[in-house]
N, C-alpha and C. Protein backbone atom coordinates (compact mmCIF):
# COMPACT_ATOMS: atom_id res chain seq x y z
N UNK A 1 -40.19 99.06 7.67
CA UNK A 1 -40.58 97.91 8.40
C UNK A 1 -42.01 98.09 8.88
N UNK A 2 -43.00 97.08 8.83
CA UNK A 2 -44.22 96.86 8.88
C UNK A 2 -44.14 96.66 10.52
N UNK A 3 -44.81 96.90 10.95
CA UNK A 3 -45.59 95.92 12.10
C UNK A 3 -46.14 94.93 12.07
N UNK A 4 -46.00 94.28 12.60
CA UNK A 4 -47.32 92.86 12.22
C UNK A 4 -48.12 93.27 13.27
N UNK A 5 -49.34 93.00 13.03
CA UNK A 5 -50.86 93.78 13.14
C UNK A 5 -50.96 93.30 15.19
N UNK A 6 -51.76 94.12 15.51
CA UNK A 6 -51.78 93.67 16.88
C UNK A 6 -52.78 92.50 17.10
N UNK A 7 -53.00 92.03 18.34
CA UNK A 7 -53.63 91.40 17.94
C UNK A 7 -55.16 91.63 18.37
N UNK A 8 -55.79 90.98 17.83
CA UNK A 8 -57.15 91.71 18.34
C UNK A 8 -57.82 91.42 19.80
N UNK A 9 -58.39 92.82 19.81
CA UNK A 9 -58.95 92.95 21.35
C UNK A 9 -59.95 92.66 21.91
N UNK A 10 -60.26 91.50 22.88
CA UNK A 10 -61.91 91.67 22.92
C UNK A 10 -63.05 92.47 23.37
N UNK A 11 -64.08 92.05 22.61
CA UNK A 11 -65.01 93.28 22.79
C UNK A 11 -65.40 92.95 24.18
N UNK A 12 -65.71 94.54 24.57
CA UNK A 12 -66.58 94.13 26.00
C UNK A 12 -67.90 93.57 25.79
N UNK A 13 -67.76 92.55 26.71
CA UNK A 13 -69.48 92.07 26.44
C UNK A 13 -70.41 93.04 27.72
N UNK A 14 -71.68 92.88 27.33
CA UNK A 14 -72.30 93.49 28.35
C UNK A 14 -73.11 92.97 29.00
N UNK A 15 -73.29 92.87 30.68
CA UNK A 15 -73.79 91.55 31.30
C UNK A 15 -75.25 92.06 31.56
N UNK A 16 -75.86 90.83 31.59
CA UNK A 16 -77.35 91.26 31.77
C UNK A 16 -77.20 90.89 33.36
N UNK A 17 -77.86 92.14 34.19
CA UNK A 17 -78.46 91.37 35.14
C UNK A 17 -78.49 89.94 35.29
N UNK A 18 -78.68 89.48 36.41
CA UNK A 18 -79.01 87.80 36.65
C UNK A 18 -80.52 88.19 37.25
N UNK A 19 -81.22 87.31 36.92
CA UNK A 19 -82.30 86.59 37.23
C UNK A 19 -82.44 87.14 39.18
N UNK A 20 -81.42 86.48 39.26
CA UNK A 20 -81.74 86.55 41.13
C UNK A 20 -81.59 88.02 41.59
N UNK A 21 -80.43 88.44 40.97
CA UNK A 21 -80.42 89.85 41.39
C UNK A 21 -81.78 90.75 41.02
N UNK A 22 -82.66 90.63 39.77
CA UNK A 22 -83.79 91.11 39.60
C UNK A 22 -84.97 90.58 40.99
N UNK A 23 -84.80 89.51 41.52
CA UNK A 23 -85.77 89.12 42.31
C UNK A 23 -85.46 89.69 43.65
N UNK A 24 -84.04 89.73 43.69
CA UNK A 24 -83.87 90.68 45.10
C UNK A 24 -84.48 91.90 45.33
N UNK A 25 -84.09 92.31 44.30
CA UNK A 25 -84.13 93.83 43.87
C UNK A 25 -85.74 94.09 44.30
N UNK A 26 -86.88 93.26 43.38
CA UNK A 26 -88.33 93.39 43.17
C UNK A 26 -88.56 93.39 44.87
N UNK A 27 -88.08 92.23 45.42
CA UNK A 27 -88.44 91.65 46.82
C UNK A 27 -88.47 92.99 48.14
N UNK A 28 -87.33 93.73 47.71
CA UNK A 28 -86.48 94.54 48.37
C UNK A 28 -87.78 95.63 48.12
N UNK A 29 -87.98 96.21 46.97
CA UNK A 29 -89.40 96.92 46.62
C UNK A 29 -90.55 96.60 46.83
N UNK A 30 -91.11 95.67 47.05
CA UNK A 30 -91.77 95.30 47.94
C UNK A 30 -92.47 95.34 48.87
N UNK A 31 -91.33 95.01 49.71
CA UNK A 31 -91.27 95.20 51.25
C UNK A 31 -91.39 96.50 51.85
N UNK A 32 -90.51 97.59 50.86
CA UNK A 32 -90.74 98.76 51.11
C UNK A 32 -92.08 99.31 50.94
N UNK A 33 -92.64 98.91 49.75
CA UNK A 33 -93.87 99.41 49.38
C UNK A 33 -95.02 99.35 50.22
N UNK A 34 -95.04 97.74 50.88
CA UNK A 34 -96.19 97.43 51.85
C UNK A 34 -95.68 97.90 53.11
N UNK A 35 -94.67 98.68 53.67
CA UNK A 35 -94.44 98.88 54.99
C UNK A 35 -94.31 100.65 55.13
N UNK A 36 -94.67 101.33 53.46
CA UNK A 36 -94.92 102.16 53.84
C UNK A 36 -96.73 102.12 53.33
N UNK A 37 -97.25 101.35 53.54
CA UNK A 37 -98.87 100.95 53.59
C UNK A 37 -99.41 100.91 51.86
N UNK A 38 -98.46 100.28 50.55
CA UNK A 38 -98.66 100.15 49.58
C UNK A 38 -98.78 101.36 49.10
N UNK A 39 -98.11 102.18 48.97
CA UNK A 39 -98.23 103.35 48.53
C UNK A 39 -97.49 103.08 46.78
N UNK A 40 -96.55 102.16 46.97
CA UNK A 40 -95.57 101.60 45.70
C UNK A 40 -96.73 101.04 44.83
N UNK A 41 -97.40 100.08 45.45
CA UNK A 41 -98.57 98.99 44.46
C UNK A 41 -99.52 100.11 43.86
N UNK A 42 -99.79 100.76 44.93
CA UNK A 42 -101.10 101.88 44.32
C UNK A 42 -100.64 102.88 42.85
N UNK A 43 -99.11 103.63 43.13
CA UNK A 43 -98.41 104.01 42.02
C UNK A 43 -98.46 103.52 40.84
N UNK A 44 -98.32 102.12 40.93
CA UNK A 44 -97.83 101.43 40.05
C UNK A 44 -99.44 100.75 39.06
N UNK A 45 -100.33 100.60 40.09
CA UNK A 45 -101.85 100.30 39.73
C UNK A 45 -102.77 101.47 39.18
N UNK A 46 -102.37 102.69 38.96
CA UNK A 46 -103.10 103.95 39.17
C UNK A 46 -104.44 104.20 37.96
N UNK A 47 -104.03 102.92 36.39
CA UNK A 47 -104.91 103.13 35.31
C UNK A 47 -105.73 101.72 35.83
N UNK A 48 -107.04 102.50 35.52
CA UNK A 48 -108.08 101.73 36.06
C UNK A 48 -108.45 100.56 34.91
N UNK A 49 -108.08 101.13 33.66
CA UNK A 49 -108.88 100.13 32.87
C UNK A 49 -107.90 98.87 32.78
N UNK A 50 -106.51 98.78 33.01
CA UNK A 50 -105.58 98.17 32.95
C UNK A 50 -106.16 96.86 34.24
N UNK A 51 -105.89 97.40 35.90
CA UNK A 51 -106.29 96.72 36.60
C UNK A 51 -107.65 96.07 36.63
N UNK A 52 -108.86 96.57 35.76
CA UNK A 52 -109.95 95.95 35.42
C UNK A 52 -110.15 94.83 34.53
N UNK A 53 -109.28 95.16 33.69
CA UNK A 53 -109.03 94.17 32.02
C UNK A 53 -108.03 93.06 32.48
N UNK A 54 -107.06 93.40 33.94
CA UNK A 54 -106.57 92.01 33.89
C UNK A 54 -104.95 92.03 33.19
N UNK A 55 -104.72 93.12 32.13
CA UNK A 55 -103.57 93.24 31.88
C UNK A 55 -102.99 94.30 32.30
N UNK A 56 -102.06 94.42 32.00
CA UNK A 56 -100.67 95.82 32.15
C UNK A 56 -100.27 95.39 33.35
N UNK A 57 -99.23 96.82 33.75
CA UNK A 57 -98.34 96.55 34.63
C UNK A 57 -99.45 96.25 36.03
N UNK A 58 -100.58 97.25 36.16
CA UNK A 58 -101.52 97.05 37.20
C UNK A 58 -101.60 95.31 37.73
N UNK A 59 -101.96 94.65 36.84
CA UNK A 59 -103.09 93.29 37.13
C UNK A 59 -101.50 92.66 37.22
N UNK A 60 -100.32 93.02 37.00
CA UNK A 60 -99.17 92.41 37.53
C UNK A 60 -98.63 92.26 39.18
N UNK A 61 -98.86 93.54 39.76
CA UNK A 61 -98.83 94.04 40.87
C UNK A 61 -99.86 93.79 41.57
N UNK A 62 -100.66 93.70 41.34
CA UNK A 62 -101.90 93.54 42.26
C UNK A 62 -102.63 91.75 42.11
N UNK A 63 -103.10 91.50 43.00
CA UNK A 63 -103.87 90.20 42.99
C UNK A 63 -104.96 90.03 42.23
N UNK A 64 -105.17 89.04 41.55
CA UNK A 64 -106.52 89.02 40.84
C UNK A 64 -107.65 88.84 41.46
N UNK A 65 -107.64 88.35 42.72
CA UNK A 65 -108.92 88.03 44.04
C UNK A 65 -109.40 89.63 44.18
N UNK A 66 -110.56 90.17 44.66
CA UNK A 66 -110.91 91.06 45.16
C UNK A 66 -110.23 91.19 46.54
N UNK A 67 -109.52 90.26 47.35
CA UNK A 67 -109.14 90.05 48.70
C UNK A 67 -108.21 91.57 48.61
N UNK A 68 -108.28 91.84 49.84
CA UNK A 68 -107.16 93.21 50.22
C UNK A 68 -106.10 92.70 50.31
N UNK A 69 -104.69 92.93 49.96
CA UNK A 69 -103.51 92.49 50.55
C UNK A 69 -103.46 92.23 51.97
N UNK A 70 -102.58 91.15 52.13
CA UNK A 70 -102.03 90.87 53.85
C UNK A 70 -101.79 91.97 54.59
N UNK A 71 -102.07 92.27 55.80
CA UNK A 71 -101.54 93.57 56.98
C UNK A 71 -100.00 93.05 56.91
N UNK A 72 -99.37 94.25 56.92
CA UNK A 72 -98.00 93.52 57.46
C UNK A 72 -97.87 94.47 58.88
N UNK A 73 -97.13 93.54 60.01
CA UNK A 73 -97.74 94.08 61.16
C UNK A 73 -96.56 95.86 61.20
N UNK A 74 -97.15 96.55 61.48
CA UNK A 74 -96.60 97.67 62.08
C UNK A 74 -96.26 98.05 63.53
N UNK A 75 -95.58 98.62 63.93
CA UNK A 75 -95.72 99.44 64.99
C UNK A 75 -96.81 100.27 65.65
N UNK A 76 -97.58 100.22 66.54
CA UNK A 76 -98.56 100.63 66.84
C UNK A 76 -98.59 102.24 67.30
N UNK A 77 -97.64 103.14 67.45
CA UNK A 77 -97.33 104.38 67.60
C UNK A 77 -97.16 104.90 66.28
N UNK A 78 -97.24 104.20 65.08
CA UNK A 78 -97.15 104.66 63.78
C UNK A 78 -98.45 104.83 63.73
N UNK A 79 -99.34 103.54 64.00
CA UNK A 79 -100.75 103.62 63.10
C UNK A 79 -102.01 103.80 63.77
N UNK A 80 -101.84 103.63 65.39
CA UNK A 80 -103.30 104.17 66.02
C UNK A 80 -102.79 104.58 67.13
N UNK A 81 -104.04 105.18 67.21
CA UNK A 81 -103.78 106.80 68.27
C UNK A 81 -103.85 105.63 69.90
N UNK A 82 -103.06 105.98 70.93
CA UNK A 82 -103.31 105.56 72.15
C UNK A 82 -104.77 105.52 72.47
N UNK A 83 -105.33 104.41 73.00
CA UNK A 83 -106.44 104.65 73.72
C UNK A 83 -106.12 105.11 75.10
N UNK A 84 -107.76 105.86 74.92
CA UNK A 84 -107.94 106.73 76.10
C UNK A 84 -108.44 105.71 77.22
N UNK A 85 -108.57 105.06 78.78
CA UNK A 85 -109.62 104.67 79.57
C UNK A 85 -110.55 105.81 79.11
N UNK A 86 -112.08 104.67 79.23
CA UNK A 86 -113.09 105.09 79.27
C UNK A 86 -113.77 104.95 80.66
N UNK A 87 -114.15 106.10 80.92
CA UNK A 87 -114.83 106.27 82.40
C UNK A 87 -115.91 106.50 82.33
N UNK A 88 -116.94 105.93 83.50
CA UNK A 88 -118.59 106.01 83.39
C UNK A 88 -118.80 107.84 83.72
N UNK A 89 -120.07 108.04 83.98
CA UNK A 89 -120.85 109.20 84.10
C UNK A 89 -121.33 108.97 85.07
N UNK A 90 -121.32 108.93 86.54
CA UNK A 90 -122.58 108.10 87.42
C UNK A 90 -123.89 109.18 87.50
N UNK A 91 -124.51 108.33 87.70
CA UNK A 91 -126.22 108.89 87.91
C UNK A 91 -126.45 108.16 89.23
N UNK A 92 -127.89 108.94 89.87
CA UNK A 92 -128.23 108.89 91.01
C UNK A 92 -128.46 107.13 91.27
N UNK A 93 -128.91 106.30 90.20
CA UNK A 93 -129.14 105.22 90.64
C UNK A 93 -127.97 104.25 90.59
N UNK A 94 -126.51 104.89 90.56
CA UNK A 94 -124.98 104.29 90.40
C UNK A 94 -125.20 103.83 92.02
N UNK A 95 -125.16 105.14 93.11
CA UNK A 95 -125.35 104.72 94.41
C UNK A 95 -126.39 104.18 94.99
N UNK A 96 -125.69 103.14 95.97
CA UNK A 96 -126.94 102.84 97.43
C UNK A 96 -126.32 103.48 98.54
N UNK A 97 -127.64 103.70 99.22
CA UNK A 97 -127.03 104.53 100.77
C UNK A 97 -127.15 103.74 101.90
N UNK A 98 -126.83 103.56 102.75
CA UNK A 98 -127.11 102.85 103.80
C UNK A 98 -126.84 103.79 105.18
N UNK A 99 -127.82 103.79 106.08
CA UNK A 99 -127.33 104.54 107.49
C UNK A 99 -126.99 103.82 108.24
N UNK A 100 -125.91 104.07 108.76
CA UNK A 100 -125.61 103.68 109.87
C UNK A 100 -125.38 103.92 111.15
N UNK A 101 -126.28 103.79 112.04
CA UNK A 101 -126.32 104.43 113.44
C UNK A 101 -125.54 103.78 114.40
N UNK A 102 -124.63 105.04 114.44
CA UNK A 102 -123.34 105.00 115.25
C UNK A 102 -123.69 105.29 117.05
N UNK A 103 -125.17 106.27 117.24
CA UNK A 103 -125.45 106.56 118.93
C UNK A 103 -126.62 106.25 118.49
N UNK A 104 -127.55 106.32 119.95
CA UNK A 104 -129.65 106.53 119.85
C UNK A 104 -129.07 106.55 121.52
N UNK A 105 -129.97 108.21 121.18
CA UNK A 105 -130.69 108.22 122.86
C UNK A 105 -132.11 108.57 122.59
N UNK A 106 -132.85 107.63 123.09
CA UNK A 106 -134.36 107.37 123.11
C UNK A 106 -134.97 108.10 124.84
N UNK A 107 -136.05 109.27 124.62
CA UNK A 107 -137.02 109.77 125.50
C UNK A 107 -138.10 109.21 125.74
N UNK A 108 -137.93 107.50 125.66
CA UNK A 108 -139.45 107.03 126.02
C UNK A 108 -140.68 106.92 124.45
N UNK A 109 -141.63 107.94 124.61
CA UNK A 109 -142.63 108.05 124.33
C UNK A 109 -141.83 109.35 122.79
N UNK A 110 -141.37 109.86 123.91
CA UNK A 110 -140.99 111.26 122.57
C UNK A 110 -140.11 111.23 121.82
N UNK A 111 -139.02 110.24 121.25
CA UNK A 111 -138.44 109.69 120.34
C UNK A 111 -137.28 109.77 120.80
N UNK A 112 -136.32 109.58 119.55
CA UNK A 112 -134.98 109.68 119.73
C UNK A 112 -134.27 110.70 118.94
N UNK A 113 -132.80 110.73 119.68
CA UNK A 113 -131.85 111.24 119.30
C UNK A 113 -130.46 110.34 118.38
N UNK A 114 -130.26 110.68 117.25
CA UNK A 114 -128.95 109.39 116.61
C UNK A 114 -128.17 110.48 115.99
N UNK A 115 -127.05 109.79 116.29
CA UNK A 115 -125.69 110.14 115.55
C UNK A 115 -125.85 109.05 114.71
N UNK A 116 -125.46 109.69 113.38
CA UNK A 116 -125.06 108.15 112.31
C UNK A 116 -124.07 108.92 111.45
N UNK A 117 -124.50 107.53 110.08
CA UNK A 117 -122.93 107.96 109.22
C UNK A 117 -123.95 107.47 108.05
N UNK A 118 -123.40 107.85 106.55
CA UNK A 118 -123.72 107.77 105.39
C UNK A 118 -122.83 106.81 104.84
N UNK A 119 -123.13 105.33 104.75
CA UNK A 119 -122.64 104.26 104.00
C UNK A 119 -122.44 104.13 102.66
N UNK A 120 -121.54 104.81 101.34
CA UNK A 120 -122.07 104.75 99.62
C UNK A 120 -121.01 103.82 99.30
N UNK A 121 -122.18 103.10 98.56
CA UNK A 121 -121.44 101.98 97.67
C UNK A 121 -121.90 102.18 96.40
N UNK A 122 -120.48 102.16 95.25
CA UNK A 122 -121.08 102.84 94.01
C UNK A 122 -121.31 101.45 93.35
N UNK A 123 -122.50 101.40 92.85
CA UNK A 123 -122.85 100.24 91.71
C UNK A 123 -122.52 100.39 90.55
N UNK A 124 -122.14 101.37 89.83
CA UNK A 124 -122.18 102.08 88.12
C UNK A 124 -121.89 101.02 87.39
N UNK A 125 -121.81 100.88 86.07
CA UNK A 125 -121.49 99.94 85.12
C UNK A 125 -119.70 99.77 84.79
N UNK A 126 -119.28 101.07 85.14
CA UNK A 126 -118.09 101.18 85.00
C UNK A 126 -117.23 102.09 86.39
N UNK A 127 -115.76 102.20 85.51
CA UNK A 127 -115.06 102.62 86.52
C UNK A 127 -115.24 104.44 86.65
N UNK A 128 -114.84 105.08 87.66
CA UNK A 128 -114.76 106.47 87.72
C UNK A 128 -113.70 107.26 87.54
N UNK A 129 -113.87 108.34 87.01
CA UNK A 129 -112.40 108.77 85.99
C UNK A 129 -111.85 109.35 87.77
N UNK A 130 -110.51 109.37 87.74
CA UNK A 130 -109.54 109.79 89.04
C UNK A 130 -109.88 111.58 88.92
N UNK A 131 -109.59 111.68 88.21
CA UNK A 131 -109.52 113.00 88.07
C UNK A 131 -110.55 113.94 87.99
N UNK A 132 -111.41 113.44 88.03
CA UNK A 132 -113.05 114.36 88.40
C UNK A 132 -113.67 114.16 89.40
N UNK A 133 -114.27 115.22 89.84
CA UNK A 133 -115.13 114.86 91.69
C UNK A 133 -116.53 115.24 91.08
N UNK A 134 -117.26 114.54 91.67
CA UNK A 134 -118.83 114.59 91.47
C UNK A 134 -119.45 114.62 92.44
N UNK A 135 -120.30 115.65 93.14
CA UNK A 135 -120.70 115.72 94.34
C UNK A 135 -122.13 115.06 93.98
N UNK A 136 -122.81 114.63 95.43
CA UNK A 136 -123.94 113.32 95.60
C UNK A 136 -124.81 114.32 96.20
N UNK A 137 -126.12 114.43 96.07
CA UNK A 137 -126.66 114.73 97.03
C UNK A 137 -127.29 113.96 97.35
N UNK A 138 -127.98 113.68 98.68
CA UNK A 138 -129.11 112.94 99.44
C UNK A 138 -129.73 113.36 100.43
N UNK A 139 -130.69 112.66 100.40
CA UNK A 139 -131.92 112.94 101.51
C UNK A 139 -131.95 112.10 102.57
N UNK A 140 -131.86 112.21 103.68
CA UNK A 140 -132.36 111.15 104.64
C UNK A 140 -133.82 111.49 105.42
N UNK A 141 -134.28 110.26 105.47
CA UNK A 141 -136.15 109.75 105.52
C UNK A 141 -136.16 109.26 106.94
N UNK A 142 -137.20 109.53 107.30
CA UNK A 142 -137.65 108.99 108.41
C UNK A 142 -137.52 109.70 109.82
N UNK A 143 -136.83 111.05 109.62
CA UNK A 143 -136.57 111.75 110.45
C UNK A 143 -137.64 112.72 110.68
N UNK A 144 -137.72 113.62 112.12
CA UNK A 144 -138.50 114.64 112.60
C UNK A 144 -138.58 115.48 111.30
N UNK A 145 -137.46 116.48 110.95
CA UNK A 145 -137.49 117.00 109.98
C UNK A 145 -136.51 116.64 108.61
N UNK A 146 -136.83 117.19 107.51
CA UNK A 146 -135.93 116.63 106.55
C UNK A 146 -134.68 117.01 106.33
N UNK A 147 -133.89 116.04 106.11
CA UNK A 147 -132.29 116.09 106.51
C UNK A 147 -131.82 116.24 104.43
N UNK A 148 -131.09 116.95 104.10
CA UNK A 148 -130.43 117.09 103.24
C UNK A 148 -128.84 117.48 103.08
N UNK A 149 -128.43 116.81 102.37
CA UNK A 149 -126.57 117.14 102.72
C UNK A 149 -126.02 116.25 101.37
N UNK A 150 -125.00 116.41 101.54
CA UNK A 150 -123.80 116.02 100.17
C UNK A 150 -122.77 115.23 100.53
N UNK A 151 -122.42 114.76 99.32
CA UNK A 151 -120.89 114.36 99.89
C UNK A 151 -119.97 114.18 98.16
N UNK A 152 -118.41 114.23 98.17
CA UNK A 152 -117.70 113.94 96.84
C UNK A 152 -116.99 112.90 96.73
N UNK A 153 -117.14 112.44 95.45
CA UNK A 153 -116.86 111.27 95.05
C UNK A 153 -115.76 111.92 94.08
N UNK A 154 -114.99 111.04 93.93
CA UNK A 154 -113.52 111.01 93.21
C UNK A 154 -112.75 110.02 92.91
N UNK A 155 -112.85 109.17 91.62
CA UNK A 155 -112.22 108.01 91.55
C UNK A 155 -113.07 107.19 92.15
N UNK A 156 -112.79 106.24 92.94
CA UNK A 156 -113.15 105.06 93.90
C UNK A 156 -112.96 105.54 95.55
N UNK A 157 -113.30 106.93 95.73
CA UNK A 157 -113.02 107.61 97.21
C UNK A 157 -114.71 108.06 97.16
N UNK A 158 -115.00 108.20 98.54
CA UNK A 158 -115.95 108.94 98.75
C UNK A 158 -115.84 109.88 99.99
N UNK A 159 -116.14 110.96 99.79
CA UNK A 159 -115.70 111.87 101.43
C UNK A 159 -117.26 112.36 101.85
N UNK A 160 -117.49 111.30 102.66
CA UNK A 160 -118.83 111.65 103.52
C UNK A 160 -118.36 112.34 105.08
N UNK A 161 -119.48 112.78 105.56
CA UNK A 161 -118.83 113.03 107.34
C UNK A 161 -118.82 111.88 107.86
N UNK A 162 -118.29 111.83 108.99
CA UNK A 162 -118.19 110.56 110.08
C UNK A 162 -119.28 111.07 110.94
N UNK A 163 -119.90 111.98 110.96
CA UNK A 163 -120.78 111.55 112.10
C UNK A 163 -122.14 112.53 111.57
N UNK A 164 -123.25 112.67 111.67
CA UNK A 164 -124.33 113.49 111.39
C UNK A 164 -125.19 113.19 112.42
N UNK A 165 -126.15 114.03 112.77
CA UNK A 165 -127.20 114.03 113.67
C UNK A 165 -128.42 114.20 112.99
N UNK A 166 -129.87 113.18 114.30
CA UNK A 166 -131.11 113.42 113.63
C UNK A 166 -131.89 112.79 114.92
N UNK A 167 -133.02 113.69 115.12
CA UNK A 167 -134.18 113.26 116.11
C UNK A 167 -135.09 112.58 115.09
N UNK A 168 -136.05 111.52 116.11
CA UNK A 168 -137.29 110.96 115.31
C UNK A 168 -138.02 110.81 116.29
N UNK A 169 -139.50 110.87 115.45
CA UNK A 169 -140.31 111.16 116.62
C UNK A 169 -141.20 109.84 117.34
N UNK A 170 -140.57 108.85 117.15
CA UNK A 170 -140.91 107.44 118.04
C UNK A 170 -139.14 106.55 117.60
N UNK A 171 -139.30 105.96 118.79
CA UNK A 171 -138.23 104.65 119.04
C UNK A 171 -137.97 103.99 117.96
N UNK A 172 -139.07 103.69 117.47
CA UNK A 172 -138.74 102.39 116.42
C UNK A 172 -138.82 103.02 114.75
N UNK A 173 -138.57 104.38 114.61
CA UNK A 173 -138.53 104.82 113.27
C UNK A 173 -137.04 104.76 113.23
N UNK A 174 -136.82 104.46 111.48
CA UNK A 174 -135.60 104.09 111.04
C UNK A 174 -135.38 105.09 109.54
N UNK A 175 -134.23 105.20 109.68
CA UNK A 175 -133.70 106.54 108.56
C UNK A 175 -133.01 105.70 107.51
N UNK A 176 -133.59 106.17 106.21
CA UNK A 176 -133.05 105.49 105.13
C UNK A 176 -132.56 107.20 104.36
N UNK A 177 -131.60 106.59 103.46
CA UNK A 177 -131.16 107.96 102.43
C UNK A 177 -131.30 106.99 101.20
N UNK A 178 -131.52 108.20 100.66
CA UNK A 178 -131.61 108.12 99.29
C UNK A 178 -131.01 109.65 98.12
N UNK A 179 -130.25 109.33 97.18
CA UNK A 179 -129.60 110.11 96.07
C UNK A 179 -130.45 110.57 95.53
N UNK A 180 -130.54 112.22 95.53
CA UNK A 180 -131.34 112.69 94.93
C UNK A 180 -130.82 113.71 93.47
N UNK A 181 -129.24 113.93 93.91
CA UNK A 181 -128.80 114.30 92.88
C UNK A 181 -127.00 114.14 92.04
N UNK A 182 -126.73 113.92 91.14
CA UNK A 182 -125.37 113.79 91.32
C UNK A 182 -124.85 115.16 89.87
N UNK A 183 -123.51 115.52 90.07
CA UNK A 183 -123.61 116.55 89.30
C UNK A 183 -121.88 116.62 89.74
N UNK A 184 -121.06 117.11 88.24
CA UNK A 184 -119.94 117.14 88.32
C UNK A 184 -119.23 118.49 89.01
N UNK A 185 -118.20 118.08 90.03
CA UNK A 185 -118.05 119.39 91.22
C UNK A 185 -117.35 120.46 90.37
């Protein structure tokens, strides 16, 4: 006894990709490529005469404009360093001084005696770093003899004395200061 024949089996067919799934796929590469900063496009562009001439895989991948590709935005702890504040340097002409006479005892004819104080107001172009002290020096004018002394600056602080002394040798002379040096403490 024969068999009668089986019957026949079909062949497997074999599926091509779809269309969309290739575009996912490309899209998906992509994205990766430009977000790790085109490192994929550059791979893929690497023969020069290809991307020059306009054909091959290069001039596929890449734009025909000279234009750079779009930024795609990143995270900013990936791609630039924190800025630092920038803080000025002051120089002698950052400060003005102003005196201010806090006592005067006047002898008539033979001058006076003053308690005062050292007024600084910093003018600089910019701000002052917190963390550095810069000592001031100055002169104060107009006195019997010449008065020299300091004071530190730190940030937006200044530590002058509250009180200083100075004779002059008539009533109506007046004491100005002036910065003669500044220099980091």
């Amino acid at each position: 006894m024969t068999q009668p024949p089986s019957p026949p089996q079909p062949i497997p067919t074999i599926t091509k990709p779809s269309r969309g799934r290739a575009l996912i796929v490309s899209g998906i590469a992509l994205v990766i490529a430009l977000s790790l900063g085109g490192l994929g496009v550059t791979a893929v562009g690497n023969d020069s005469t290809d991307a020059t001439a306009g054909t091959g895989p290069a001039a596929a991948a890449t734009p025909a404009s000279s234009a750079p590709p779009a930024a795609v935005p990143t995270t900013a702890s990936a791609t630039t360093a924190p800025t630092l504040p920038k803080y000025a340097t002051p120089t002698k002409r950052d400060f003005t001084l102003k005196v201010k006479i806090l006592r005067k005892q006047c002898f008539g004819t033979a001058g006076c005696n003053l308690t005062y104080r050292i007024d600084v107001a910093y003018r600089g172009a910019g701000d002052l770093d917190p963390d550095r002290t810069y000592e001031v020096t100055y002169q104060v004018k107009g006195a019997e003899d010449p008065i020299i002394n300091t004071f530190e600056v730190t940030g937006d602080s200044a530590s002058v004395q509250q009180e200083e002394m100075a004779s002059t040798e008539r009533s109506g002379d007046t004491l100005t200061a002036v910065v003669t040096d500044v220099a980091e403490f």
